[in-house]
N, C-alpha and C. Protein backbone atom coordinates (compact mmCIF):
# COMPACT_ATOMS: atom_id res chain seq x y z
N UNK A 1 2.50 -25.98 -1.22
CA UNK A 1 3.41 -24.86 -1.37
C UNK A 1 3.81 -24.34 0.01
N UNK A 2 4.96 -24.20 0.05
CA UNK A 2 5.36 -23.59 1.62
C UNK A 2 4.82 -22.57 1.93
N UNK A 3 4.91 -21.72 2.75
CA UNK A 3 4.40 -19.86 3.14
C UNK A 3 5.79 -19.25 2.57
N UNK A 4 6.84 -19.31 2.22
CA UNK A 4 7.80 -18.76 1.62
C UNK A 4 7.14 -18.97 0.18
N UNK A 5 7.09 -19.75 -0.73
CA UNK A 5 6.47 -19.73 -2.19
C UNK A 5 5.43 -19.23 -2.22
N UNK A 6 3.89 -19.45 -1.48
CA UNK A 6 2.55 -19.08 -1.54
C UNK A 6 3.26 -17.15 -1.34
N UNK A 7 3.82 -16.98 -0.49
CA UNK A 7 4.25 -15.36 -0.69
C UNK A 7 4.98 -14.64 -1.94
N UNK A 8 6.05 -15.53 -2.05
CA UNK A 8 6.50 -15.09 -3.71
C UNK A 8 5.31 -15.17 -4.58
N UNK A 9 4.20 -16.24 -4.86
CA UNK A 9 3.35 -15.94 -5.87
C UNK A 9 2.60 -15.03 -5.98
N UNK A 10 2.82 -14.59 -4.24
CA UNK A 10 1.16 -13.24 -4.61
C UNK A 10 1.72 -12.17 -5.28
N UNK A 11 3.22 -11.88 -5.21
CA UNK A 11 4.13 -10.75 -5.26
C UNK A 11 3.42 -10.21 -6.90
N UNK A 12 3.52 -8.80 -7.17
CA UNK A 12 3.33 -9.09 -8.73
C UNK A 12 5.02 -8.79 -9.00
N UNK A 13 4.80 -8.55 -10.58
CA UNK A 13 6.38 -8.23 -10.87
C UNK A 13 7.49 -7.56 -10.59
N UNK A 14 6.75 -6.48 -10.45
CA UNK A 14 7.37 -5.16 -9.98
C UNK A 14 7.72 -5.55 -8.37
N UNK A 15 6.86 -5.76 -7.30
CA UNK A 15 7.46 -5.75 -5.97
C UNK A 15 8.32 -7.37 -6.08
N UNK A 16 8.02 -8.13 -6.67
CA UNK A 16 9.36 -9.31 -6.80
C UNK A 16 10.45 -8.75 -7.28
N UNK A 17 10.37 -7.56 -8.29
CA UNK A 17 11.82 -7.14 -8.81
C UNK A 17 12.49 -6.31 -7.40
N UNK A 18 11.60 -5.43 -7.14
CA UNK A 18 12.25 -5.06 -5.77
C UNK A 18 12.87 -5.37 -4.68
N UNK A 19 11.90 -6.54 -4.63
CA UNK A 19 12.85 -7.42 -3.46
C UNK A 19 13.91 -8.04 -3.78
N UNK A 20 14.01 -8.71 -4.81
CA UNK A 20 15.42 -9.42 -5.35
C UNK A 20 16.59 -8.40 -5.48
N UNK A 21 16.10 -6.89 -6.05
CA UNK A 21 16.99 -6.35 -6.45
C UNK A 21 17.64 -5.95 -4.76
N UNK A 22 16.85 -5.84 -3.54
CA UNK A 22 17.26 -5.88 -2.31
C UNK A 22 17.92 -7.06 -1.88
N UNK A 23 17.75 -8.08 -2.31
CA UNK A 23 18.51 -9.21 -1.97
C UNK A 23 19.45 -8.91 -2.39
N UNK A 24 20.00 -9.14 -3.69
CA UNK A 24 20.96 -8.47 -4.55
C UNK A 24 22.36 -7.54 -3.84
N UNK A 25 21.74 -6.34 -3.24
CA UNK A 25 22.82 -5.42 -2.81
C UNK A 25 23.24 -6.01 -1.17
N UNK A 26 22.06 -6.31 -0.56
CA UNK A 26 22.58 -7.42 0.79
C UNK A 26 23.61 -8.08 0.62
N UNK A 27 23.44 -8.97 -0.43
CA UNK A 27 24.40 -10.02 -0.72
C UNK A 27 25.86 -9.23 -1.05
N UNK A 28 25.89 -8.45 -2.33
CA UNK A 28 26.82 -7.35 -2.60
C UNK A 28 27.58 -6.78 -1.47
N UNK A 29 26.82 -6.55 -0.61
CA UNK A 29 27.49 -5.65 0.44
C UNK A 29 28.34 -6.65 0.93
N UNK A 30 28.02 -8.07 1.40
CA UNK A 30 29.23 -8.69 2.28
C UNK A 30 29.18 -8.84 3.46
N UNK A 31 27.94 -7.98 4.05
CA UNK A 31 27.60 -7.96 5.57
C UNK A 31 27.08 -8.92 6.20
N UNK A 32 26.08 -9.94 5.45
CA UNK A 32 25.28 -10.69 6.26
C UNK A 32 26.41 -12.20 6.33
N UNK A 33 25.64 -12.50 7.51
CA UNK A 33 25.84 -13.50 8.25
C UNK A 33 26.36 -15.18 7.00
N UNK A 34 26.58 -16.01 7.07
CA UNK A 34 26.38 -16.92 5.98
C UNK A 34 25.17 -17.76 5.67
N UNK A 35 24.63 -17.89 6.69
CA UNK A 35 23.38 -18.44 7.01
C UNK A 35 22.02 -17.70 5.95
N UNK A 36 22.17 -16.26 6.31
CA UNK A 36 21.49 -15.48 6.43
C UNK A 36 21.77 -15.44 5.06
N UNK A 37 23.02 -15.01 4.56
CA UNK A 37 23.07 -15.06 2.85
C UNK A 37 22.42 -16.29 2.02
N UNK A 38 23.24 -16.77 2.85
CA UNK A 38 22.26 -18.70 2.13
C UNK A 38 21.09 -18.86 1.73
N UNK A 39 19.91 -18.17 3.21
CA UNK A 39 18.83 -18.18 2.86
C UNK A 39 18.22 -16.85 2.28
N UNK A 40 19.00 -15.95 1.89
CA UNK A 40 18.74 -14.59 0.89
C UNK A 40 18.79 -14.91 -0.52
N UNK A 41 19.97 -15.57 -0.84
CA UNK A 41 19.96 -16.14 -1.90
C UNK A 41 19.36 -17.76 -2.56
N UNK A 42 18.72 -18.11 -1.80
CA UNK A 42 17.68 -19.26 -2.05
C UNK A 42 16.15 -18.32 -2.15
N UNK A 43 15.97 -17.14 -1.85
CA UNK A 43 14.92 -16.34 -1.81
C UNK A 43 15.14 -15.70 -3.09
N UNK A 44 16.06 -15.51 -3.30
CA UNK A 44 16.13 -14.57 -4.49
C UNK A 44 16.17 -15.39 -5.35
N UNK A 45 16.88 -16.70 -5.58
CA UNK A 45 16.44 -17.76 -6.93
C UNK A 45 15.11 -17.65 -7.00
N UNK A 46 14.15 -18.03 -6.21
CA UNK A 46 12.46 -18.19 -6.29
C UNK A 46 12.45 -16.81 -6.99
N UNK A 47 12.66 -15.70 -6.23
CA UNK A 47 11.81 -14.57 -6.72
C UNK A 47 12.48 -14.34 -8.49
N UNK A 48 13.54 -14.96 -8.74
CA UNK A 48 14.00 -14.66 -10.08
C UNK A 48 13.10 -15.62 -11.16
N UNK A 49 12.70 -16.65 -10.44
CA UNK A 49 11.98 -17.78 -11.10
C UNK A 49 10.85 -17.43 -11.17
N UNK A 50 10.29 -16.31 -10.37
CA UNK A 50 8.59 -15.68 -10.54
C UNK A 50 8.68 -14.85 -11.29
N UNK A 51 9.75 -13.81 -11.20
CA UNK A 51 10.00 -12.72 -12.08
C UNK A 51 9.71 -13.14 -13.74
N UNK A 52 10.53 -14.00 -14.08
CA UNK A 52 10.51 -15.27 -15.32
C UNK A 52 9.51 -15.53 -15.64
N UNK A 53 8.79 -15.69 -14.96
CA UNK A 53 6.96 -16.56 -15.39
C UNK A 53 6.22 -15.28 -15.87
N UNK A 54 5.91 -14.09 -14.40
CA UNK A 54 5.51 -13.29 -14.82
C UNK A 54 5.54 -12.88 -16.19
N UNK A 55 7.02 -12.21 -16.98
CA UNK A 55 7.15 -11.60 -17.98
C UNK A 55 6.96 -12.84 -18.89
N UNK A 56 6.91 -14.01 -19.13
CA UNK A 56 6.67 -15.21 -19.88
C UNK A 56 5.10 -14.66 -20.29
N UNK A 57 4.85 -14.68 -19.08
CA UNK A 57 2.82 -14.59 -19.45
C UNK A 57 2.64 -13.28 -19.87
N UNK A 58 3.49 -12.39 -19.64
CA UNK A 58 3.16 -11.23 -20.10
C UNK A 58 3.47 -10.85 -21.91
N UNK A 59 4.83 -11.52 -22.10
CA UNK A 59 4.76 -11.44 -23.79
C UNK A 59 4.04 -12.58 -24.26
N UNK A 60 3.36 -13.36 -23.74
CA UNK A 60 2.58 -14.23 -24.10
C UNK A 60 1.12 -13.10 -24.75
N UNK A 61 1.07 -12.52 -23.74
CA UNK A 61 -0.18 -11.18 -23.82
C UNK A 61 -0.09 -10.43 -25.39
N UNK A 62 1.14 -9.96 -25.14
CA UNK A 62 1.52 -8.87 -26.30
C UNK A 62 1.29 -9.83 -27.62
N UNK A 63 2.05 -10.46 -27.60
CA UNK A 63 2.55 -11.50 -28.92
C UNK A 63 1.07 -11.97 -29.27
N UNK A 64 -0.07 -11.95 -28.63
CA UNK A 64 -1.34 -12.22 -28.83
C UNK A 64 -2.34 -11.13 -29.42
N UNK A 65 -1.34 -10.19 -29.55
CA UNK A 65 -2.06 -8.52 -29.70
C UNK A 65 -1.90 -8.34 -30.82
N UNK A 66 -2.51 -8.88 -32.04
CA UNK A 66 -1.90 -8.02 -33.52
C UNK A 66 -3.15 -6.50 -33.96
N UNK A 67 -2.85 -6.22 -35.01
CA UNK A 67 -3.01 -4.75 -35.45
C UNK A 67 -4.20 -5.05 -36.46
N UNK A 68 -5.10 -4.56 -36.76
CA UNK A 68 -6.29 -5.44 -37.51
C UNK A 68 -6.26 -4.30 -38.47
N UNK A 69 -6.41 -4.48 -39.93
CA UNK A 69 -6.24 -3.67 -41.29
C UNK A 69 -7.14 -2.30 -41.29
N UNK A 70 -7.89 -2.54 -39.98
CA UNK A 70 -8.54 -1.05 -39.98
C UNK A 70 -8.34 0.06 -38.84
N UNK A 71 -7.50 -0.73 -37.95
CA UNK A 71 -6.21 0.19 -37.23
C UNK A 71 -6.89 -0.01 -35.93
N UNK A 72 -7.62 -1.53 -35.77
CA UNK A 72 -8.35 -1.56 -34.59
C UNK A 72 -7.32 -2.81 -33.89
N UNK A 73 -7.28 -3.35 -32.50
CA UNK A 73 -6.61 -4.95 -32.19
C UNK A 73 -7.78 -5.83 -32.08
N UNK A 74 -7.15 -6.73 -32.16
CA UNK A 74 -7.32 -8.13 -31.93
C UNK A 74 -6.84 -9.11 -31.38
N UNK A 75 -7.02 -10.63 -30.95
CA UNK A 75 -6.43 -11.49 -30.73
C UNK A 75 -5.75 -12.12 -31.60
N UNK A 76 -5.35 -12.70 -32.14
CA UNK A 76 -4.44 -13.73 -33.15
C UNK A 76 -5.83 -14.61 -33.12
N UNK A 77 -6.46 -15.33 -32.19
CA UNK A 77 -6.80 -16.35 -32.21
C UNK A 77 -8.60 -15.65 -32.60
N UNK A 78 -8.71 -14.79 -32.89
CA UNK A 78 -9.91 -14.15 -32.92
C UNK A 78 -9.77 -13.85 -34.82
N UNK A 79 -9.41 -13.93 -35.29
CA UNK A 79 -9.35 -13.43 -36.47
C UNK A 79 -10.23 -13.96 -37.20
């Protein structure tokens, strides 16, 4: 894994949303360089592609969470 990916993975969701959403208005604005956009927006695909996984594993979580007949949770796989 490069040091650009090994850094996107440590990110959790929330500071990956941040940063992309900073990539985002960089790009928006029109100011940067082309280079510089190029490699903003090759940063921000990754971080959109972590963002993705994250919330993947996360309704993976929920969707694993049912309601048990005596108003207690459980796993699905625990039943």
């Amino acid at each position: 894994m490069s040091k650009n990916a090994d850094d996107i993975a440590a990110l959790s969701f929330e500071d990956a949303l941040s940063a992309l959403e900073s990539i985002v208005r960089g790009l928006e604005s029109g100011q940067q360089k082309l280079e510089d956009a190029i490699a903003a927006y090759e940063r921000g695909a990754a971080l959109k592609k972590h963002c993705e996984e994250k919330l993947a594993q996360a309704e993976a979580r929920v969707q694993a969470i049912v309601a048990r007949a005596d108003g207690g949770l459980t796993l699905k796989n625990e039943e």
